[in-house]
N, C-alpha and C. Protein backbone atom coordinates (compact mmCIF):
# COMPACT_ATOMS: atom_id res chain seq x y z
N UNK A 1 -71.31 59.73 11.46
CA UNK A 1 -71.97 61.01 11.49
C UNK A 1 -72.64 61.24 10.14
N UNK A 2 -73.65 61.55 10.01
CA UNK A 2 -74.61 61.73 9.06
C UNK A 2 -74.61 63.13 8.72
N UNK A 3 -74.15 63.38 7.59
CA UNK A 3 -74.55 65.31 6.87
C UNK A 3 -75.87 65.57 6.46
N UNK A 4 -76.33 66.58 6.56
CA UNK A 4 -77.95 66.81 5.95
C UNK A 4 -78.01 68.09 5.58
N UNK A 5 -78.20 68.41 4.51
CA UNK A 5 -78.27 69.82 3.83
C UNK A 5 -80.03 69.96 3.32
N UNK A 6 -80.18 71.04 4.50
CA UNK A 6 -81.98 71.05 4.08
C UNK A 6 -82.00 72.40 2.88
N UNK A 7 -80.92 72.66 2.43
CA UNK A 7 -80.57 74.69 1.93
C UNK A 7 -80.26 74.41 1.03
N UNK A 8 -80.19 74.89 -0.20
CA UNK A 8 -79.10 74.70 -1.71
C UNK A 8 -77.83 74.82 -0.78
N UNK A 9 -76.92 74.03 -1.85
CA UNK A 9 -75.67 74.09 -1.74
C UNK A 9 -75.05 75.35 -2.41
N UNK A 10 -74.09 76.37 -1.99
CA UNK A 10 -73.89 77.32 -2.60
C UNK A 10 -72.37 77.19 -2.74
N UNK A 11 -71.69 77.37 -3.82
CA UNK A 11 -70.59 76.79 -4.67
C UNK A 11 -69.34 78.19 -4.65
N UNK A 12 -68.34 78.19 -4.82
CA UNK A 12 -67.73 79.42 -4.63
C UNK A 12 -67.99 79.80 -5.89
N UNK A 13 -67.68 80.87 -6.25
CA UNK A 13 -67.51 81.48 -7.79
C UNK A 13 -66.86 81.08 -8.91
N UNK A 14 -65.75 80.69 -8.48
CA UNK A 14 -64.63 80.11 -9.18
C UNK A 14 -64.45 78.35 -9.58
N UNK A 15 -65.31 77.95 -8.67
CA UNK A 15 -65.29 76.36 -8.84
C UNK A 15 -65.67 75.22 -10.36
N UNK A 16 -65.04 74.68 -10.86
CA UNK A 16 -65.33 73.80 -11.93
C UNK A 16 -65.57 72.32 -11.99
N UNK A 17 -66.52 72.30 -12.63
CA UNK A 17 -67.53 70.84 -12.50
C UNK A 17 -66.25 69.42 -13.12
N UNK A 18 -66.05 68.61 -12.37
CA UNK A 18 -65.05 67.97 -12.86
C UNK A 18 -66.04 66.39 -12.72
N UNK A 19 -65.99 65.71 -13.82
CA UNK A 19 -65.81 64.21 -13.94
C UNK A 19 -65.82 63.28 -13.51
N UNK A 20 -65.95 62.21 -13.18
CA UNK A 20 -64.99 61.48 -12.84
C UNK A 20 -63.79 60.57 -13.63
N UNK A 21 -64.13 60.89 -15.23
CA UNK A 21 -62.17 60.41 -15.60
C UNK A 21 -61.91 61.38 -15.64
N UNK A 22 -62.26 62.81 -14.96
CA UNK A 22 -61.41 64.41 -15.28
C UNK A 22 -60.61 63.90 -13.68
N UNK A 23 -61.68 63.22 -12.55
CA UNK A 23 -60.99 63.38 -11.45
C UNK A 23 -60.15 62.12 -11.74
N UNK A 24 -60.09 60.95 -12.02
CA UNK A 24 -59.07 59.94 -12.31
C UNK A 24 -57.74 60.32 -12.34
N UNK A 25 -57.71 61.38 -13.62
CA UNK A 25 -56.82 62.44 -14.64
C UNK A 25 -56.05 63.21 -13.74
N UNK A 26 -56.63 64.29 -12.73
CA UNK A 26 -56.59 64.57 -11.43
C UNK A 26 -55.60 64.11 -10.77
N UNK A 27 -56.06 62.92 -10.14
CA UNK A 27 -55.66 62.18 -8.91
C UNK A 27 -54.50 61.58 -9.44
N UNK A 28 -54.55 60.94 -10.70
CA UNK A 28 -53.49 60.28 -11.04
C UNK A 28 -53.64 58.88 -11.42
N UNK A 29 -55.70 58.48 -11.34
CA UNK A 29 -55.69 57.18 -11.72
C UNK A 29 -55.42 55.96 -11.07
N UNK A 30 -56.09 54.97 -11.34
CA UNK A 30 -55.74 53.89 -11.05
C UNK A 30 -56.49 52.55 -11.96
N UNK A 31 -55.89 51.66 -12.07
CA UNK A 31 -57.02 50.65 -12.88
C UNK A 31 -56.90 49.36 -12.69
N UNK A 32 -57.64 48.65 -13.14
CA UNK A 32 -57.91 47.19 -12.76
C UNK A 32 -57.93 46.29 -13.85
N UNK A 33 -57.31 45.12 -13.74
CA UNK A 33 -56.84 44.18 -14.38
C UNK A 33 -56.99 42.56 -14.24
N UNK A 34 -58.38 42.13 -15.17
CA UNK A 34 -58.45 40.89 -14.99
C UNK A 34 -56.99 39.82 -14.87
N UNK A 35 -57.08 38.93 -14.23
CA UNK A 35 -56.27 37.52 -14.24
C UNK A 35 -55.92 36.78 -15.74
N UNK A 36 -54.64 37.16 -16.35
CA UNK A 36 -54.66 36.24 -17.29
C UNK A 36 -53.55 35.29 -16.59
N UNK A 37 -53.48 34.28 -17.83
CA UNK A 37 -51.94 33.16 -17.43
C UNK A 37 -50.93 33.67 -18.24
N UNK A 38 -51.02 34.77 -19.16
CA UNK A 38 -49.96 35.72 -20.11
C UNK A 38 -49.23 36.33 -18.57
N UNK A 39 -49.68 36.83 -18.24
CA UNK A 39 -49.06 37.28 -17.05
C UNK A 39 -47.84 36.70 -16.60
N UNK A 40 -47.51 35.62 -16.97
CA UNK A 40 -46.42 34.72 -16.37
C UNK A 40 -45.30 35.03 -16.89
N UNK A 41 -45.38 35.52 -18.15
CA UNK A 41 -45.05 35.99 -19.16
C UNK A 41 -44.28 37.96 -18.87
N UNK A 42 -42.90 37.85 -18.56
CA UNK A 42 -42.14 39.04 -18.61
C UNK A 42 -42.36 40.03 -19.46
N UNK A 43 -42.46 40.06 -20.81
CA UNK A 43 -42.73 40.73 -21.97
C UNK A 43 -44.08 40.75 -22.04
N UNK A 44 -44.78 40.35 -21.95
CA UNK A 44 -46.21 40.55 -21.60
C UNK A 44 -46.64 41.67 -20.55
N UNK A 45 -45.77 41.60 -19.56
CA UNK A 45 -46.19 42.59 -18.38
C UNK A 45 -45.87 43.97 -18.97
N UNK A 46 -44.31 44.08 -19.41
CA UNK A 46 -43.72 44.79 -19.79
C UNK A 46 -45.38 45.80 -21.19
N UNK A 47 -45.18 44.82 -22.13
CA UNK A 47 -46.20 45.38 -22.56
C UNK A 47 -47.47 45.75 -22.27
N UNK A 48 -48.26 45.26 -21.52
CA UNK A 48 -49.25 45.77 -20.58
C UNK A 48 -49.02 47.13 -20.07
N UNK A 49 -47.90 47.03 -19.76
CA UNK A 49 -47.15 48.06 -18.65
C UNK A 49 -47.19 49.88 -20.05
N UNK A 50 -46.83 49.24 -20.80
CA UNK A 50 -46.43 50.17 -21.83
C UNK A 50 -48.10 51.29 -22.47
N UNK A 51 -48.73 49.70 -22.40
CA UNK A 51 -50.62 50.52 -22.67
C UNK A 51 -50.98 51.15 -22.15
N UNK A 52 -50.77 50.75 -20.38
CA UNK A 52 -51.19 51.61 -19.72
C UNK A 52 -50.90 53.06 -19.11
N UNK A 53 -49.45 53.14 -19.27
CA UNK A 53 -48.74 54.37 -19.55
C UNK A 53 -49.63 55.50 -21.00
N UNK A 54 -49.69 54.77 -21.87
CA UNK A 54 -49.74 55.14 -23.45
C UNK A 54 -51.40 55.99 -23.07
N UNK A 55 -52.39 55.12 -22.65
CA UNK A 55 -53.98 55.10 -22.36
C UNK A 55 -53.58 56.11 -21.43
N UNK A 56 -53.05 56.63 -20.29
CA UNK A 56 -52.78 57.37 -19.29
C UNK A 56 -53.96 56.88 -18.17
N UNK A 57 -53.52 55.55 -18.27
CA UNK A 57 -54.62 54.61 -17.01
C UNK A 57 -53.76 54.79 -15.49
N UNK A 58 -52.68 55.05 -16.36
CA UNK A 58 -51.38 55.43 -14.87
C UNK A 58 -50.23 56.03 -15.32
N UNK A 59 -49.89 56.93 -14.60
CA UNK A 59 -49.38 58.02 -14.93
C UNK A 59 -47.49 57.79 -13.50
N UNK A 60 -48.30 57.81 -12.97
CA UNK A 60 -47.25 58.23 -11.94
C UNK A 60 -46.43 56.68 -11.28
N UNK A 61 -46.12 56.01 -12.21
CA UNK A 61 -45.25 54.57 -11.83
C UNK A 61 -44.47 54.22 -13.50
N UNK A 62 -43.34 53.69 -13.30
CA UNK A 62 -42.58 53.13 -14.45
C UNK A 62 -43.12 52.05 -14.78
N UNK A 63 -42.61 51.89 -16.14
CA UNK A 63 -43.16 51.02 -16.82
C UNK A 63 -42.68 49.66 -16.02
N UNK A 64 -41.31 49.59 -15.68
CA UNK A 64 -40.56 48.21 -14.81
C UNK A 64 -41.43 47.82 -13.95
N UNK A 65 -42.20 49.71 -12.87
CA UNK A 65 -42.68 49.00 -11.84
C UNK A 65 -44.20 48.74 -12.08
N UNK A 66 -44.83 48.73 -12.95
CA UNK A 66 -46.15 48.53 -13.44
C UNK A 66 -46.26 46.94 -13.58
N UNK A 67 -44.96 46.54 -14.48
CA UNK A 67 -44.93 45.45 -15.27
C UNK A 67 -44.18 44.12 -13.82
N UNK A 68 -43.81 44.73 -12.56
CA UNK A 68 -43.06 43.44 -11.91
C UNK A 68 -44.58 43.42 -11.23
N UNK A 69 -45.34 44.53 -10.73
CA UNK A 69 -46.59 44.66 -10.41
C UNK A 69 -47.74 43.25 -10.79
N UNK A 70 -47.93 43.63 -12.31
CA UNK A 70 -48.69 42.45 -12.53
C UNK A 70 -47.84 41.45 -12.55
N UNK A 71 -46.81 40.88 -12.85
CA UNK A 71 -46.11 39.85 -12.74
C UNK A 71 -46.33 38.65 -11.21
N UNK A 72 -46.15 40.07 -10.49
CA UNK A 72 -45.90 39.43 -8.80
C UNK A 72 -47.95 38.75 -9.10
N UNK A 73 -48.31 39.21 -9.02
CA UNK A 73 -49.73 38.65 -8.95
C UNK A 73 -49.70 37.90 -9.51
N UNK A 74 -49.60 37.65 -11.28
CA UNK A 74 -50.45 36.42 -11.81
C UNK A 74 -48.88 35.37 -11.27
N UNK A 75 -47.88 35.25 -10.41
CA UNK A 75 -47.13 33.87 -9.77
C UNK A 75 -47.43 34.40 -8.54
N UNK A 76 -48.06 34.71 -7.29
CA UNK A 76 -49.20 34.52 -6.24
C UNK A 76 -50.37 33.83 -6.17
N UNK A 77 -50.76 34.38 -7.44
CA UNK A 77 -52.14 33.95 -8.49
C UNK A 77 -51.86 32.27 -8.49
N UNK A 78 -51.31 31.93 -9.67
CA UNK A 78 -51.37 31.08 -9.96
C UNK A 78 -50.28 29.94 -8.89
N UNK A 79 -49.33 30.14 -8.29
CA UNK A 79 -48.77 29.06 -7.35
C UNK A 79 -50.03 29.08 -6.51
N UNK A 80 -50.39 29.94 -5.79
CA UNK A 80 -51.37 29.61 -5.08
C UNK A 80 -52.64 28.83 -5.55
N UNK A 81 -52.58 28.91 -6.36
CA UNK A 81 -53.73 27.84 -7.08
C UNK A 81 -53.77 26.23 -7.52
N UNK A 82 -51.89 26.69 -7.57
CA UNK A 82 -51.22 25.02 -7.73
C UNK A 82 -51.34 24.10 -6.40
N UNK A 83 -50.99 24.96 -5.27
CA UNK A 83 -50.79 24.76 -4.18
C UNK A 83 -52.09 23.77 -3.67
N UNK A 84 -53.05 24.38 -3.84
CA UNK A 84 -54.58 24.35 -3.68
C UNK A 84 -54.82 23.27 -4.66
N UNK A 85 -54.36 22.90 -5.70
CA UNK A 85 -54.73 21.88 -6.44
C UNK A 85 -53.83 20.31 -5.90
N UNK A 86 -53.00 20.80 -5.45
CA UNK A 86 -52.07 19.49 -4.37
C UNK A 86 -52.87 19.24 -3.35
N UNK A 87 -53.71 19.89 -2.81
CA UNK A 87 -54.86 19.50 -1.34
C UNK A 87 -54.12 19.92 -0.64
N UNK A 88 -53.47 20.96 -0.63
CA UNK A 88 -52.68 21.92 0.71
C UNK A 88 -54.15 22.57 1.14
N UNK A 89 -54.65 22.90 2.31
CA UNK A 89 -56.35 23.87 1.96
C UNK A 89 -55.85 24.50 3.14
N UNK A 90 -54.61 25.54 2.58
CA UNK A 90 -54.46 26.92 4.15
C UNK A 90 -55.41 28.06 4.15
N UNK A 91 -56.00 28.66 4.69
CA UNK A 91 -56.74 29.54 4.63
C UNK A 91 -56.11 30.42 3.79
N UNK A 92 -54.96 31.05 5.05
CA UNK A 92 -54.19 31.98 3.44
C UNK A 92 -53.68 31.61 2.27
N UNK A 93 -53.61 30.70 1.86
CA UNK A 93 -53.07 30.52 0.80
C UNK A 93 -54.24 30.72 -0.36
N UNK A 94 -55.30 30.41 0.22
CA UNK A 94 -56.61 30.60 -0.54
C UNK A 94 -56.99 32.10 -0.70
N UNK A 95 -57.06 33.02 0.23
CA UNK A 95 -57.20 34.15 0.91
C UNK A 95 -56.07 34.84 -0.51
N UNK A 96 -55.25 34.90 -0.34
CA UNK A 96 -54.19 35.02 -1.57
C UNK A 96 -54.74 34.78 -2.77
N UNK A 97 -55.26 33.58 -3.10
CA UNK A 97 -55.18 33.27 -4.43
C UNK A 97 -56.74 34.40 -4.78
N UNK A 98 -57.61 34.50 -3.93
CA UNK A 98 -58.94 34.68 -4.27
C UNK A 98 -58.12 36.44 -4.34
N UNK A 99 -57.81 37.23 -3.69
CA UNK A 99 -57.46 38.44 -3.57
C UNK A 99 -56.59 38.77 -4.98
N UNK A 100 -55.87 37.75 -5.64
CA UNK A 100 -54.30 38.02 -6.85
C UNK A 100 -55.77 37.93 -8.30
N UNK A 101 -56.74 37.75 -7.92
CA UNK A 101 -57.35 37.23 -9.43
C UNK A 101 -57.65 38.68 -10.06
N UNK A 102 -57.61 39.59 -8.99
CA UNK A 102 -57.91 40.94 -10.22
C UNK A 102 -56.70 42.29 -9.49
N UNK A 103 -56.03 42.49 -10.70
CA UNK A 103 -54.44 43.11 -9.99
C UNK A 103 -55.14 44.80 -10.31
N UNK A 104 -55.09 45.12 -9.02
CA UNK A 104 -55.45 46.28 -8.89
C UNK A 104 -54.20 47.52 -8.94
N UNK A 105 -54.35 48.20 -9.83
CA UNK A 105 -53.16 49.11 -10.09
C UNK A 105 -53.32 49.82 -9.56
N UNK A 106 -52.79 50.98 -8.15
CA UNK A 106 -53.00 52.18 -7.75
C UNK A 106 -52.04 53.27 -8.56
N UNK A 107 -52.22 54.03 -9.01
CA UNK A 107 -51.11 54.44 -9.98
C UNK A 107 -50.24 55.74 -8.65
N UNK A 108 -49.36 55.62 -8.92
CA UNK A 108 -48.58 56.01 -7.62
C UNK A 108 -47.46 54.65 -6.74
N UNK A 109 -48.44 53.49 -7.22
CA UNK A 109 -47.43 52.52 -6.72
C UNK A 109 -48.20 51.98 -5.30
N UNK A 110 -47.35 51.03 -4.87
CA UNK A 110 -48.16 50.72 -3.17
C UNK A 110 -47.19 50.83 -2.33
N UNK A 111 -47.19 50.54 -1.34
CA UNK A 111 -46.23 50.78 -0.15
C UNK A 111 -44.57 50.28 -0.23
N UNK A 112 -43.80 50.92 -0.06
CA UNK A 112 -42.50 50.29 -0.29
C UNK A 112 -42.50 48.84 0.05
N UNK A 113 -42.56 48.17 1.08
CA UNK A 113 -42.58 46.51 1.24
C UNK A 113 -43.21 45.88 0.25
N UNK A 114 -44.50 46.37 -0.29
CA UNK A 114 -45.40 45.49 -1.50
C UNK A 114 -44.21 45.55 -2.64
N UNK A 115 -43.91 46.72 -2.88
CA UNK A 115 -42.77 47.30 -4.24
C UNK A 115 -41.69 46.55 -4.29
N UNK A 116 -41.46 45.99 -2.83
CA UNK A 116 -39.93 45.52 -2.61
C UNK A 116 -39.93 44.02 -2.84
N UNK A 117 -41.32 43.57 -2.55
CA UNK A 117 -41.62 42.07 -2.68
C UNK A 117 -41.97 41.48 -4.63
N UNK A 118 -42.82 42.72 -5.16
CA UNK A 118 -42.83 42.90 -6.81
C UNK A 118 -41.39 42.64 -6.78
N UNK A 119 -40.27 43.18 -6.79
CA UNK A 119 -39.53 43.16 -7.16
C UNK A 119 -38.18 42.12 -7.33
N UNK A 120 -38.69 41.56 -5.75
CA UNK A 120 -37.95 39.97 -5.29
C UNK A 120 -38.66 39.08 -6.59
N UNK A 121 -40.09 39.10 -6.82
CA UNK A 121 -40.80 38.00 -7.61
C UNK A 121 -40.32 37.78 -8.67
N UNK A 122 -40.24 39.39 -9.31
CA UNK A 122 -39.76 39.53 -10.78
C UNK A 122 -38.09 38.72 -11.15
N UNK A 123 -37.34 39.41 -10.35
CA UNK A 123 -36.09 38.41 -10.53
C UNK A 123 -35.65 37.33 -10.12
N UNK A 124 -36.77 37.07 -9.23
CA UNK A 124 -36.17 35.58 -8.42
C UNK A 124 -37.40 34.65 -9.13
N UNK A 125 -37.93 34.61 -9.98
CA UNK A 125 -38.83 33.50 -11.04
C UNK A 125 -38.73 34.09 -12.36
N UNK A 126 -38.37 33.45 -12.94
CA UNK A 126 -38.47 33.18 -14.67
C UNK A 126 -39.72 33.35 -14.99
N UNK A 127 -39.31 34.06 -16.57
CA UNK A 127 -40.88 34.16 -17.23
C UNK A 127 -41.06 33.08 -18.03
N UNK A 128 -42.29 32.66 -18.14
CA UNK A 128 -43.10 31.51 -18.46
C UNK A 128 -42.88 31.83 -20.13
N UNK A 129 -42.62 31.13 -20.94
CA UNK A 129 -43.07 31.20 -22.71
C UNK A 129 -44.45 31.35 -22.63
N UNK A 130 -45.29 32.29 -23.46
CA UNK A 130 -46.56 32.50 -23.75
C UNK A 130 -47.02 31.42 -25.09
């Protein structure tokens, strides 16, 4: 369905012109995060995790769950890439790897099952030495 306003738009009285990092600020944010191989790296996330709290890039998730967040990606990320370098060629596994290269933070968190699977990753694999 298509809107079409042939009239000025007329605004209530009270209304204030907001942003968009006023609406970010708002909403609660969210941000995006190139692919490193630090990522592999526990204390790394952790600190990531800590900036982005600090920057107020995300507001509404712990630092734990920020930091198992990128974790779970860059070992999706990167097994899947190992995988793919053995001549395994599954669709999903590719589908995966191409989707983990930029870890999209919703700040609020994602669905309990995604949260629950971050969380299997984080303790059930070791962090890599940086």
């Amino acid at each position: 369905m298509e809107m079409c306003y042939n009239g000025v738009l007329v605004m209530p009285s009270n209304y204030a012109v907001v942003d968009a990092d006023e609406m970010m600020y708002l909403e609660g944010g969210s941000t995006q995060l190139p692919m490193k191989t630090s990522y592999m790296n526990k204390k790394v996330c952790k600190s990531t995790a800590a900036s982005l709290i600090k920057s107020k890039k995300v507001k509404r998730m712990s630092k734990q769950g920020i930091a198992e967040e990128i974790f779970a990606h860059a070992q999706i990320f990167y097994r899947a890439a190992v995988i793919n370098l053995a001549g395994v060629k599954l669709g999903v596994i590719q589908e995966i790897a191409r989707r983990a290269a930029l870890i999209d933070i919703e700040d609020g968190g994602d669905k309990w099952y995604r949260r629950a699977a971050y969380t299997a990753l984080w303790y059930g694999n070791p962090s890599i030495p940086v």
